[in-house]
C-alpha atoms as a PDB file:
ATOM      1  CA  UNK A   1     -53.982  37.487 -21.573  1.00  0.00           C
ATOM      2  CA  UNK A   2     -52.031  40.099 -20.011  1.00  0.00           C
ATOM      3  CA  UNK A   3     -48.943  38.288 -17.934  1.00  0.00           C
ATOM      4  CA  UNK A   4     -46.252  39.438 -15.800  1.00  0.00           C
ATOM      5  CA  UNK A   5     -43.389  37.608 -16.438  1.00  0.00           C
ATOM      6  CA  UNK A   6     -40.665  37.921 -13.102  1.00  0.00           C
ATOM      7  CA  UNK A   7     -37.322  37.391 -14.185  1.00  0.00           C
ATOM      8  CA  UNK A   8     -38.310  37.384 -18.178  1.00  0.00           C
ATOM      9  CA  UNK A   9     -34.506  37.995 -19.096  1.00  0.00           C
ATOM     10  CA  UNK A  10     -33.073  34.726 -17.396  1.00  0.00           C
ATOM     11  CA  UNK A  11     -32.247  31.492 -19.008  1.00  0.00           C
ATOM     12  CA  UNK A  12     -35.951  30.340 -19.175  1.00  0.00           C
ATOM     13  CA  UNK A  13     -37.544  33.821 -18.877  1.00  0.00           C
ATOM     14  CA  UNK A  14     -36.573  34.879 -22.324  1.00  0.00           C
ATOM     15  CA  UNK A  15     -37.713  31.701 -24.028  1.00  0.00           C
ATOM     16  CA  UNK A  16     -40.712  31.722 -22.136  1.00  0.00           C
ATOM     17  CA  UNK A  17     -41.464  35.099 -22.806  1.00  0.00           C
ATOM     18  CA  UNK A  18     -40.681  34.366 -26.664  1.00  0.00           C
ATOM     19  CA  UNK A  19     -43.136  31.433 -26.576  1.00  0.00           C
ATOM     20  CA  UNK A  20     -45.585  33.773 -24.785  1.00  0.00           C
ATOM     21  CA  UNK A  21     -46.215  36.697 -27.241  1.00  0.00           C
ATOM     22  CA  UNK A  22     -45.837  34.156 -30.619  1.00  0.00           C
ATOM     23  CA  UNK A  23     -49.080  32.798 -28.613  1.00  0.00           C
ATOM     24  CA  UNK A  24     -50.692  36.053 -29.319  1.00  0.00           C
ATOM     25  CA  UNK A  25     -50.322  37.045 -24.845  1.00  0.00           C
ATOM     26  CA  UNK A  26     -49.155  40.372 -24.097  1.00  0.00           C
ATOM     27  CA  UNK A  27     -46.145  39.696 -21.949  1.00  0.00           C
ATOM     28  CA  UNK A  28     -44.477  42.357 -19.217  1.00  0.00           C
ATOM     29  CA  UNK A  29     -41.358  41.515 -18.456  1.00  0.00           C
ATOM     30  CA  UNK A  30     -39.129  42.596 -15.856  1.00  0.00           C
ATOM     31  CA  UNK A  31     -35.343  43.524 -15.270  1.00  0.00           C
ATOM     32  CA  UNK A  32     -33.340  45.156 -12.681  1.00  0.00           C
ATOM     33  CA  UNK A  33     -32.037  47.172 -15.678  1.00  0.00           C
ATOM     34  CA  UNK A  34     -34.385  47.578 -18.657  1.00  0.00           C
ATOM     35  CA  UNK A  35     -31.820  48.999 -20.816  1.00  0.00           C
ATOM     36  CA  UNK A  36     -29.903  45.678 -20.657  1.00  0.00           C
ATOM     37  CA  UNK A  37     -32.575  43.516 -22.054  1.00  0.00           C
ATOM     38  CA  UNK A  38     -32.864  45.414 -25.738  1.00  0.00           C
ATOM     39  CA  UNK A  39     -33.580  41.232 -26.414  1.00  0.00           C
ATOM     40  CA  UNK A  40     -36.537  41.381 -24.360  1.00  0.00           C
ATOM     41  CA  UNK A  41     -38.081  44.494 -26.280  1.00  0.00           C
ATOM     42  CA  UNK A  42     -37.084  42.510 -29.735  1.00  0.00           C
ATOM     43  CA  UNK A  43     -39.087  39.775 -28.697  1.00  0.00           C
ATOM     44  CA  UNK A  44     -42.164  42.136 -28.085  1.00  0.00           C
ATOM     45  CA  UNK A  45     -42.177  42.528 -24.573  1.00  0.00           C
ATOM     46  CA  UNK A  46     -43.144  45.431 -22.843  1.00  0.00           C
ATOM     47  CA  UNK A  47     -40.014  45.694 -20.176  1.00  0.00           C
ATOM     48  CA  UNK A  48     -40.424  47.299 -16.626  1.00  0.00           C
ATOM     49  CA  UNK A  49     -37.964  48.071 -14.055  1.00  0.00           C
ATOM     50  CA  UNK A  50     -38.234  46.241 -10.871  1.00  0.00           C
ATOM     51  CA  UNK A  51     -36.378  45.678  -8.061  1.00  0.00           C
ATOM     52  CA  UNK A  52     -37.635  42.475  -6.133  1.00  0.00           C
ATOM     53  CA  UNK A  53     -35.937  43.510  -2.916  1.00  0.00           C
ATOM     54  CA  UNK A  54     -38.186  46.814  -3.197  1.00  0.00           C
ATOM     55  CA  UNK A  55     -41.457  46.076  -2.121  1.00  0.00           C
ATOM     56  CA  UNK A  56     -42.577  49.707  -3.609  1.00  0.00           C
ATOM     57  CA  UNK A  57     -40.621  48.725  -6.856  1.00  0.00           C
ATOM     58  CA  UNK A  58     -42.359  45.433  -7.007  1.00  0.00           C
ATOM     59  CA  UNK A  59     -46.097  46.951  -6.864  1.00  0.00           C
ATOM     60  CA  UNK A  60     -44.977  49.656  -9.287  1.00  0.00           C
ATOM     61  CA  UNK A  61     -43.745  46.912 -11.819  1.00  0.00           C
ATOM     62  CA  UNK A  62     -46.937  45.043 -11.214  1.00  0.00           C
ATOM     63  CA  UNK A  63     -49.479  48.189 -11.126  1.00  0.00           C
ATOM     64  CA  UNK A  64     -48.220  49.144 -14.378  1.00  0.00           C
ATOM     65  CA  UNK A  65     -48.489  45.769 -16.024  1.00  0.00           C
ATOM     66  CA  UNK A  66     -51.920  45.021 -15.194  1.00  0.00           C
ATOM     67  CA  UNK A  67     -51.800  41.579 -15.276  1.00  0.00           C
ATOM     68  CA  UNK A  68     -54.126  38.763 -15.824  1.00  0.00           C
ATOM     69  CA  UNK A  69     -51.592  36.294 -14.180  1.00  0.00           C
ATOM     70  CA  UNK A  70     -47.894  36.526 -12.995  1.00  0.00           C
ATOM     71  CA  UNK A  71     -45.104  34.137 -13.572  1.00  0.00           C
ATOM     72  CA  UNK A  72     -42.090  34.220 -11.599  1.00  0.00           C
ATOM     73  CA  UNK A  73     -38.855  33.210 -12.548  1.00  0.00           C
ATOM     74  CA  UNK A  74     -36.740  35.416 -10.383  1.00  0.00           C
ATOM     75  CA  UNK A  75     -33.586  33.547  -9.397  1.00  0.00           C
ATOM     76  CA  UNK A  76     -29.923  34.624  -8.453  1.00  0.00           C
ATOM     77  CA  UNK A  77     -27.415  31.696  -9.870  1.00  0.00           C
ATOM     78  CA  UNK A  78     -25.048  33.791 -12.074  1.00  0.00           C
ATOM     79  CA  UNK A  79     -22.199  33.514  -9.577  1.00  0.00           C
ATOM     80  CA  UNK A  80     -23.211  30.308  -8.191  1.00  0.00           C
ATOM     81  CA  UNK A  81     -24.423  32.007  -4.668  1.00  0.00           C
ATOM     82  CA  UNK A  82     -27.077  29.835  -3.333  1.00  0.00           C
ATOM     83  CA  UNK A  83     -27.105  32.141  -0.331  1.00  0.00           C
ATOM     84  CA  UNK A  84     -28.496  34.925  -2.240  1.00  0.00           C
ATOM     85  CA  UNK A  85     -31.129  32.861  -4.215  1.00  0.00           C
ATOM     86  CA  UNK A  86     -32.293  31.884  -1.419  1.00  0.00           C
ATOM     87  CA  UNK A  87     -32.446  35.525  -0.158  1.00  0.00           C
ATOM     88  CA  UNK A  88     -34.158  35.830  -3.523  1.00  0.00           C
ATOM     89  CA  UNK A  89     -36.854  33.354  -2.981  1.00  0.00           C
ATOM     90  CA  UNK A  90     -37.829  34.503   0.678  1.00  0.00           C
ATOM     91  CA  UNK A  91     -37.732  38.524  -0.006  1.00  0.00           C
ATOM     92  CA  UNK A  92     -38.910  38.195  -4.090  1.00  0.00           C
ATOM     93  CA  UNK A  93     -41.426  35.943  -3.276  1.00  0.00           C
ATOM     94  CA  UNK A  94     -42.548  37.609  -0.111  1.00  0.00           C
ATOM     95  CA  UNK A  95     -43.266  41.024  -2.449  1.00  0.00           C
ATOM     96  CA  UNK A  96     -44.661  39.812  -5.267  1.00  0.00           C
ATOM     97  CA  UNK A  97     -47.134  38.231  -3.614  1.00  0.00           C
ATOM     98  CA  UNK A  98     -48.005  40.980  -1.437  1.00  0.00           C
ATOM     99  CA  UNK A  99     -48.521  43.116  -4.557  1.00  0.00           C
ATOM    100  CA  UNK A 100     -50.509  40.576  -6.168  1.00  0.00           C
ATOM    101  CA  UNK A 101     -52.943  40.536  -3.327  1.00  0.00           C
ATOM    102  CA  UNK A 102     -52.781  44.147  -3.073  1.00  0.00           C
ATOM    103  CA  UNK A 103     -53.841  44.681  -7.079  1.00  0.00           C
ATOM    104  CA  UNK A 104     -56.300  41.551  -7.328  1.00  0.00           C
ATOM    105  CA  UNK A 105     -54.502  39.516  -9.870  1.00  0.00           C
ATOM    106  CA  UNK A 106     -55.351  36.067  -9.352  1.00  0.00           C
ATOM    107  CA  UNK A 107     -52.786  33.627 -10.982  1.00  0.00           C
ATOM    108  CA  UNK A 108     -49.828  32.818 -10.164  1.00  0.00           C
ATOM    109  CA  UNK A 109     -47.047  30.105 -11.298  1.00  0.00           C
ATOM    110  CA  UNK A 110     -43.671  30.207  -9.511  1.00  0.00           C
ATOM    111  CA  UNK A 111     -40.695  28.083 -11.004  1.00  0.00           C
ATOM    112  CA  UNK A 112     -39.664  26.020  -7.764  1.00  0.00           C
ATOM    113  CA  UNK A 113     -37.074  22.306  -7.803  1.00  0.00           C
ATOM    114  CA  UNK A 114     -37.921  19.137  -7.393  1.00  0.00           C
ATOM    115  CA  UNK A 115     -34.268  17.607  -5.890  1.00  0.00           C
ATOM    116  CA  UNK A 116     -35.244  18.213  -2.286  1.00  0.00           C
ATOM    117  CA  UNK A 117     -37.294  15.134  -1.669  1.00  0.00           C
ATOM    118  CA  UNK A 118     -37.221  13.500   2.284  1.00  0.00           C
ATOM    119  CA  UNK A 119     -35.212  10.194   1.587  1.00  0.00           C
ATOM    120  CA  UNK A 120     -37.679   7.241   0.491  1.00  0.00           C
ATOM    121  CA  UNK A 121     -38.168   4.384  -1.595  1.00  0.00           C
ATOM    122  CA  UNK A 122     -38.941   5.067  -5.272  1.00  0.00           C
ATOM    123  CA  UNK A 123     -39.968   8.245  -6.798  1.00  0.00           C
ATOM    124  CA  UNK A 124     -41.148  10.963  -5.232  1.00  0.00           C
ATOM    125  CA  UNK A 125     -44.521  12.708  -6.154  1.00  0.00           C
ATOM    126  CA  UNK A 126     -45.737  15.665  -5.415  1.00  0.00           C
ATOM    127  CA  UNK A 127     -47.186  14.664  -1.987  1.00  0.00           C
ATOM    128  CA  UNK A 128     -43.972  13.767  -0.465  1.00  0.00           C
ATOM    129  CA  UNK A 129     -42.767  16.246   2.243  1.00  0.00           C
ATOM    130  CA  UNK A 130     -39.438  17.613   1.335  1.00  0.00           C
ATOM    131  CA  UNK A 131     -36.193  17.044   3.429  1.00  0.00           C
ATOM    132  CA  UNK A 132     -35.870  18.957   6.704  1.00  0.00           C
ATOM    133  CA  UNK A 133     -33.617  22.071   6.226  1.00  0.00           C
ATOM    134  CA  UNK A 134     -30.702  20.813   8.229  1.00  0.00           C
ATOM    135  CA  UNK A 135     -27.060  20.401   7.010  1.00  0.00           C
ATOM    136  CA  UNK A 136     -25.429  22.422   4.313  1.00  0.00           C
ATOM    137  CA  UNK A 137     -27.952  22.416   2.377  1.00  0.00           C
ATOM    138  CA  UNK A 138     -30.155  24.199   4.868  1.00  0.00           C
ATOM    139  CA  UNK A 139     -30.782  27.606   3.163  1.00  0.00           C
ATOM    140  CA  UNK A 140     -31.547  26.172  -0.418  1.00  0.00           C
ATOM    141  CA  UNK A 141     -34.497  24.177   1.615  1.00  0.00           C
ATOM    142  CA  UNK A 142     -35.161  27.102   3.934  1.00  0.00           C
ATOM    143  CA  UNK A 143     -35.713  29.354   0.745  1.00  0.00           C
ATOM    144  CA  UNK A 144     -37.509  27.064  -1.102  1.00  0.00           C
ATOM    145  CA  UNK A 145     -40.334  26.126   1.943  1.00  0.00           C
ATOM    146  CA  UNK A 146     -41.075  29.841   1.976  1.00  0.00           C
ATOM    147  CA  UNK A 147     -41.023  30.286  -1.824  1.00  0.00           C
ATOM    148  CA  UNK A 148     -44.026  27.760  -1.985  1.00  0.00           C
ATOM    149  CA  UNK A 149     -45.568  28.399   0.945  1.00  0.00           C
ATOM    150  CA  UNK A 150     -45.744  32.316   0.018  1.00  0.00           C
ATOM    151  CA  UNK A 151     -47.202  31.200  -3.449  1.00  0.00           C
ATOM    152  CA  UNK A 152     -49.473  29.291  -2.336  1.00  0.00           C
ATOM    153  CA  UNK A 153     -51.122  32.259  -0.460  1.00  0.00           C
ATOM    154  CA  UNK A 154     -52.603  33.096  -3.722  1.00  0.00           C
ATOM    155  CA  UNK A 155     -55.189  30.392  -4.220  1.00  0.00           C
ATOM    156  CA  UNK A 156     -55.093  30.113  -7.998  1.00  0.00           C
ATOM    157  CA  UNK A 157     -51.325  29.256  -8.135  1.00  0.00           C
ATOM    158  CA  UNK A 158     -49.479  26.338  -9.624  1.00  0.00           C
ATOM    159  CA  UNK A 159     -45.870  25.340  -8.548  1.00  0.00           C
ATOM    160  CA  UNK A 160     -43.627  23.581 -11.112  1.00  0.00           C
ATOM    161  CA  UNK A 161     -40.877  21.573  -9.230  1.00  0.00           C
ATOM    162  CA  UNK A 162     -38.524  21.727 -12.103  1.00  0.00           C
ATOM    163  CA  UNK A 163     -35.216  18.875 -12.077  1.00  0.00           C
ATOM    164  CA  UNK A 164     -32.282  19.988 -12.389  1.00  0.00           C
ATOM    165  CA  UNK A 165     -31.664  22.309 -15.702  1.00  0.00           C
ATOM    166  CA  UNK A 166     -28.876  21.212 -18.214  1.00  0.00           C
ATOM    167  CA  UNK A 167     -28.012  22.707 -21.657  1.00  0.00           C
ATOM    168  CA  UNK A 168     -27.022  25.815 -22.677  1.00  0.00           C
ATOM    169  CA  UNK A 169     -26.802  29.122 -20.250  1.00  0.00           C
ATOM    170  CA  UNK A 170     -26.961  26.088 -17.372  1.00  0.00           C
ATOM    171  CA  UNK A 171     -24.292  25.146 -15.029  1.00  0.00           C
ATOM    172  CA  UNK A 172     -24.890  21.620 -16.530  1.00  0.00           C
ATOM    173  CA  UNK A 173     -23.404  22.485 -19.556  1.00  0.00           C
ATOM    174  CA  UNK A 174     -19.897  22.534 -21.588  1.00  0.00           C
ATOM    175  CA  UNK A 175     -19.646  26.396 -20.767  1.00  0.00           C
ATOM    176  CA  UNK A 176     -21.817  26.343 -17.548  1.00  0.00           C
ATOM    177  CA  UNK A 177     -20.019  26.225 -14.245  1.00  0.00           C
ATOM    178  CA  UNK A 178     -20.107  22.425 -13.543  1.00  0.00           C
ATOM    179  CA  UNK A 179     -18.635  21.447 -16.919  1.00  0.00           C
ATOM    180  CA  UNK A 180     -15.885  23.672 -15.983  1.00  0.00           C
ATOM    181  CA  UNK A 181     -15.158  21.599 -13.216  1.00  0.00           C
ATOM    182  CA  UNK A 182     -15.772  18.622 -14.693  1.00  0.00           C
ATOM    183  CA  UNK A 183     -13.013  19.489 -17.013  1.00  0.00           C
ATOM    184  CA  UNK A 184     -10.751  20.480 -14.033  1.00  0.00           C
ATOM    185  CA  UNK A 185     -11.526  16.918 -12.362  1.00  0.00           C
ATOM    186  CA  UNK A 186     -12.731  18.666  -9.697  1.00  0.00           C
ATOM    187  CA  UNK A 187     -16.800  18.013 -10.058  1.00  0.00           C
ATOM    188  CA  UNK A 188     -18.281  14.668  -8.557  1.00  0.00           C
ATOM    189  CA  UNK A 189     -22.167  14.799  -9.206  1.00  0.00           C
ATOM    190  CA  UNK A 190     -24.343  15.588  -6.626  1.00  0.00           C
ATOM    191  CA  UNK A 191     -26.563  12.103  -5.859  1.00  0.00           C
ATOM    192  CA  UNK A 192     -29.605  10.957  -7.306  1.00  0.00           C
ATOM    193  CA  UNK A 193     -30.367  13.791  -9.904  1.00  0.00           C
ATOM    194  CA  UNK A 194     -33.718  14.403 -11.946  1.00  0.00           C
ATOM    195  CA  UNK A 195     -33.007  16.343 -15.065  1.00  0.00           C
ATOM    196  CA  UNK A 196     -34.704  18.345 -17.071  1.00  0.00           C
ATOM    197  CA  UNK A 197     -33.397  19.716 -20.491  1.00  0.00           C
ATOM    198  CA  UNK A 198     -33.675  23.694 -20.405  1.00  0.00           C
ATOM    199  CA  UNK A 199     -35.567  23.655 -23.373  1.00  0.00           C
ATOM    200  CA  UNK A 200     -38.186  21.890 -21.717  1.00  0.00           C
ATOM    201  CA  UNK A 201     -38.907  24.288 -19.137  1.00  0.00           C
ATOM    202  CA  UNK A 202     -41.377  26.473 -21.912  1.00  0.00           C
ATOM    203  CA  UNK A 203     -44.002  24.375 -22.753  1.00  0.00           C
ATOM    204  CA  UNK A 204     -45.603  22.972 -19.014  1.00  0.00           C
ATOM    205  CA  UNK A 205     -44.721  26.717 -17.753  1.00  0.00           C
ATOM    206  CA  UNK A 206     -47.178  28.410 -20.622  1.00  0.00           C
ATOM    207  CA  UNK A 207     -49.322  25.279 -20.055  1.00  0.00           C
ATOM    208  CA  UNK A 208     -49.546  25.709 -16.518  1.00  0.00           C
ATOM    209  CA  UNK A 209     -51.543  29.202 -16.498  1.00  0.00           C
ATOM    210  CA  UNK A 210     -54.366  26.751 -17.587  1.00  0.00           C
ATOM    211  CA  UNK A 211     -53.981  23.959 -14.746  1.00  0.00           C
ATOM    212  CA  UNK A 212     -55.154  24.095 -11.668  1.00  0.00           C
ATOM    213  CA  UNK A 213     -53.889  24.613  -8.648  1.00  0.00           C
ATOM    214  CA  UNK A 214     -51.306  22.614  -6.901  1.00  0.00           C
ATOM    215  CA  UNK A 215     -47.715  21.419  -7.328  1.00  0.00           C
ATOM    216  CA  UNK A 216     -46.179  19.300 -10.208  1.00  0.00           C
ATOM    217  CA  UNK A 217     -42.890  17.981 -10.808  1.00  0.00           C
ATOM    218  CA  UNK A 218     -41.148  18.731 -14.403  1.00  0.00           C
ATOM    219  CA  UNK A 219     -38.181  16.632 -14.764  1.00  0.00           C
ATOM    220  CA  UNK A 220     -37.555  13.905 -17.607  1.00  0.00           C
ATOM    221  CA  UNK A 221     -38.363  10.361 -17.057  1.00  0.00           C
ATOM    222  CA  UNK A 222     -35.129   9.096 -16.149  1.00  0.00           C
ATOM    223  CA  UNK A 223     -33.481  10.131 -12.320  1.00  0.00           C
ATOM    224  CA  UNK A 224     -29.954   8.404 -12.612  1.00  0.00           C
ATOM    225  CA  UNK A 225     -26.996   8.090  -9.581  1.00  0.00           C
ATOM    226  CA  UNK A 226     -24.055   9.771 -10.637  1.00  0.00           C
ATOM    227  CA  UNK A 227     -22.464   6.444 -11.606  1.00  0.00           C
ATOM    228  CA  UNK A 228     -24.807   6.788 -14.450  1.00  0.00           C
ATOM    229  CA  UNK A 229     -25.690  10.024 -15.862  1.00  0.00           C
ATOM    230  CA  UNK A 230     -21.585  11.701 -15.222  1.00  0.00           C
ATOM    231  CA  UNK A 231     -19.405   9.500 -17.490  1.00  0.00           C
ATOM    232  CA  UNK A 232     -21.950  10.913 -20.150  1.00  0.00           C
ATOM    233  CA  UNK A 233     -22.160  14.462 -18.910  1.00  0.00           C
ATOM    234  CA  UNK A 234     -18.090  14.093 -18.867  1.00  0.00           C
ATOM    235  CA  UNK A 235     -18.395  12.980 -22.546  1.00  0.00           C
ATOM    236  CA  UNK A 236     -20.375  15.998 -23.199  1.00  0.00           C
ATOM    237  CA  UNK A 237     -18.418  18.698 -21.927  1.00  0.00           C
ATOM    238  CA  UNK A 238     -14.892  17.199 -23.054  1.00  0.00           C
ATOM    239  CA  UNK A 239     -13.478  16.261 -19.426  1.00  0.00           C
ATOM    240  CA  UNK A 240     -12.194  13.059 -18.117  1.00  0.00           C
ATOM    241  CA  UNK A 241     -14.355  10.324 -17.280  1.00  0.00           C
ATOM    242  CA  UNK A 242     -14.437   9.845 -13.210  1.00  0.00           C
ATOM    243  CA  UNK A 243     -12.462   6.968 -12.194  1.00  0.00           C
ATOM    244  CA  UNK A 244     -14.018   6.467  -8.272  1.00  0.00           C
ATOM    245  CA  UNK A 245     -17.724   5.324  -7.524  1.00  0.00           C
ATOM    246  CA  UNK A 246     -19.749   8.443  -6.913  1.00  0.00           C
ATOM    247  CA  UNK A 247     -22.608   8.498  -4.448  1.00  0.00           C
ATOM    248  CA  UNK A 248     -24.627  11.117  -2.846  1.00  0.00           C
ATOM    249  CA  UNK A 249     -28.335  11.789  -1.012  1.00  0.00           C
ATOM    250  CA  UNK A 250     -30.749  12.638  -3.174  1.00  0.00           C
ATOM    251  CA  UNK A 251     -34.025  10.712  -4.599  1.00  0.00           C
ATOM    252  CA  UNK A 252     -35.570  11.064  -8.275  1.00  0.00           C
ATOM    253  CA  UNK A 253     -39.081  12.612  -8.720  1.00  0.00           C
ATOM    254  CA  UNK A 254     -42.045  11.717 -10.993  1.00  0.00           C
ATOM    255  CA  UNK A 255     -43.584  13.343 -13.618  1.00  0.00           C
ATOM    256  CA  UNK A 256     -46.363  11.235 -13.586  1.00  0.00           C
ATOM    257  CA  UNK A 257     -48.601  14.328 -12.695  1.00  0.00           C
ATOM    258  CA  UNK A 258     -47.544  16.634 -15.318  1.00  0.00           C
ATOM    259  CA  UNK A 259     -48.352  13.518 -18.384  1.00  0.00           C
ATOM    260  CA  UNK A 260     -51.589  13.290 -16.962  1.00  0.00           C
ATOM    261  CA  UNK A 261     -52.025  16.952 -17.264  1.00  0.00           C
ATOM    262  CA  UNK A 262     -50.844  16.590 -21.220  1.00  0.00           C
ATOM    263  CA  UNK A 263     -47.171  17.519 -20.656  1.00  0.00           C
ATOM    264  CA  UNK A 264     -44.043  15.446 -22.747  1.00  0.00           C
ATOM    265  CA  UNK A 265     -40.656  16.092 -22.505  1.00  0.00           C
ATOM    266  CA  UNK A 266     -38.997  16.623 -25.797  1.00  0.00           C
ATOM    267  CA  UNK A 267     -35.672  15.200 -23.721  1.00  0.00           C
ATOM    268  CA  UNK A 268     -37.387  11.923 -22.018  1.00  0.00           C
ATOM    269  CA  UNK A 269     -34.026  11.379 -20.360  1.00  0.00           C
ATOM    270  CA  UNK A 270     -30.655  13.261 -20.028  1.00  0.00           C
ATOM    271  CA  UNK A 271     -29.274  10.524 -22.144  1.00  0.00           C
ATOM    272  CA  UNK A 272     -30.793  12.140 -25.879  1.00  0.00           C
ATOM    273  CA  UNK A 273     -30.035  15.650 -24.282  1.00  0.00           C
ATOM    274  CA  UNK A 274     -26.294  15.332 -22.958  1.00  0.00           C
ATOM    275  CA  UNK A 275     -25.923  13.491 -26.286  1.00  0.00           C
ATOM    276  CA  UNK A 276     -27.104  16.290 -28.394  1.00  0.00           C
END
């Protein structure tokens, strides 16, 4: 299969891609600068320039790649701007999907997150709504309801929810940006987190060219309240343990769907991972 990957340089791009060509696929991968990614072009990629603001750049990449199916993993988190990934997911999204359409390829998997539940009892699955875009947090949900909603105009797509990515290249990490402030007791969790090890993004994301259509969560099998999971994650990354109670919104999601579909985390719960 020929596939387009979006974003194949990025902390689960180039694994992806990786896992992609040693299963014999012949993997396009895009960059904003080729000539920075000589990793891509070890791996066996063929690497294009595009621009995913650039609606011309964006058919370019994806006339020239020919693809059987597109994966996007475009986001915009190395300086922590959730602003601009969410710029990302509206604009990106909005072109490759027009230049999909416009070249006939027909599948499409977009990386999306699964921590922006509505409030409820128990875990969420994939049919609960997500949380109205109100508050801070308003752009990450704003961005995210047109990243799925634009997706889903092509009608072989699958969107994986992913929880909320630790180990390394991560900000949940000893080097990423949270263990930093962790480690300058300034970091406090963020709620009721589902996790998901980043080395367990690969497998459902190559599996999911084969599923069909819909949404699924990925995250482990163990959604903790910060009372939990950061006296570990402050183990981890060498920073005080938090004296105060933390709390915060937030509501764990269920991967139910993806074990039916064959998936199994090799991290069941951020306990084995953070400990590793």
């Amino acid at each position: 299969m020929r596939i387009l990957v979006a974003g194949a340089g990025g902390v689960v791009g180039l694994p992806l891609t990786r896992e992609l060509i040693a299963r014999g696929h012949h993997v396009v991968g895009t960059s904003r600068n080729p000539d920075s990614r000589p990793e891509l072009r070890d791996a066996g990629a063929t690497v294009v320039r595009m621009d995913a603001f650039d609606l011309a750049s964006v058919e370019h990449a994806v006339a020239e790649a020919r693809p059987d199916a597109v994966i996007h993993q475009l986001t915009d988190l190395s300086a922590v701007d959730l602003e601009a990934n969410a710029e990302l997911r509206i604009v990106g999204t909005r072109n490759l999907v027009d230049a999909m359409r416009r070249f006939g390829v027909p599948r499409l998997v977009t990386q999306s997150i699964a921590w922006l539940y509505a409030d409820g009892v128990g875990l969420a699955d994939e049919t609960v709504p997500l949380r109205a875009a109100t508050g801070p947090g308003a752009r990450t949900v704003e961005g995210v309801v047109a990243l799925e909603h634009t997706s889903a105009e092509i009608p072989d797509h699958v969107i994986l929810r992913y929880g909320k990515l630790y180990g390394p290249g991560t900000w949940y990490s000893p080097d990423g940006d949270f263990g930093r402030a962790a480690r300058d007791g300034v970091f406090e969790g963020n709620g009721v987190e589902s996790f998901l090890h980043v080395a367990d993004t690969v497998a459902p994301t190559v599996a999911a060219l084969d599923w069909p259509a819909g949404i699924v969560n990925i995250v482990d099998d163990e959604p903790a309240e910060p009372d939990e999971w950061l006296p570990t994650f402050c183990r981890w990354v060498g920073a005080q343990a938090p004296t105060g109670k933390a709390r915060g919104p937030g509501r764990g999601a269920s991967n139910a769907k993806a074990r039916t579909l064959g998936w199994q985390p090799l991290y069941p719960t951020w306990r084995k991972g953070m400990a590793d």
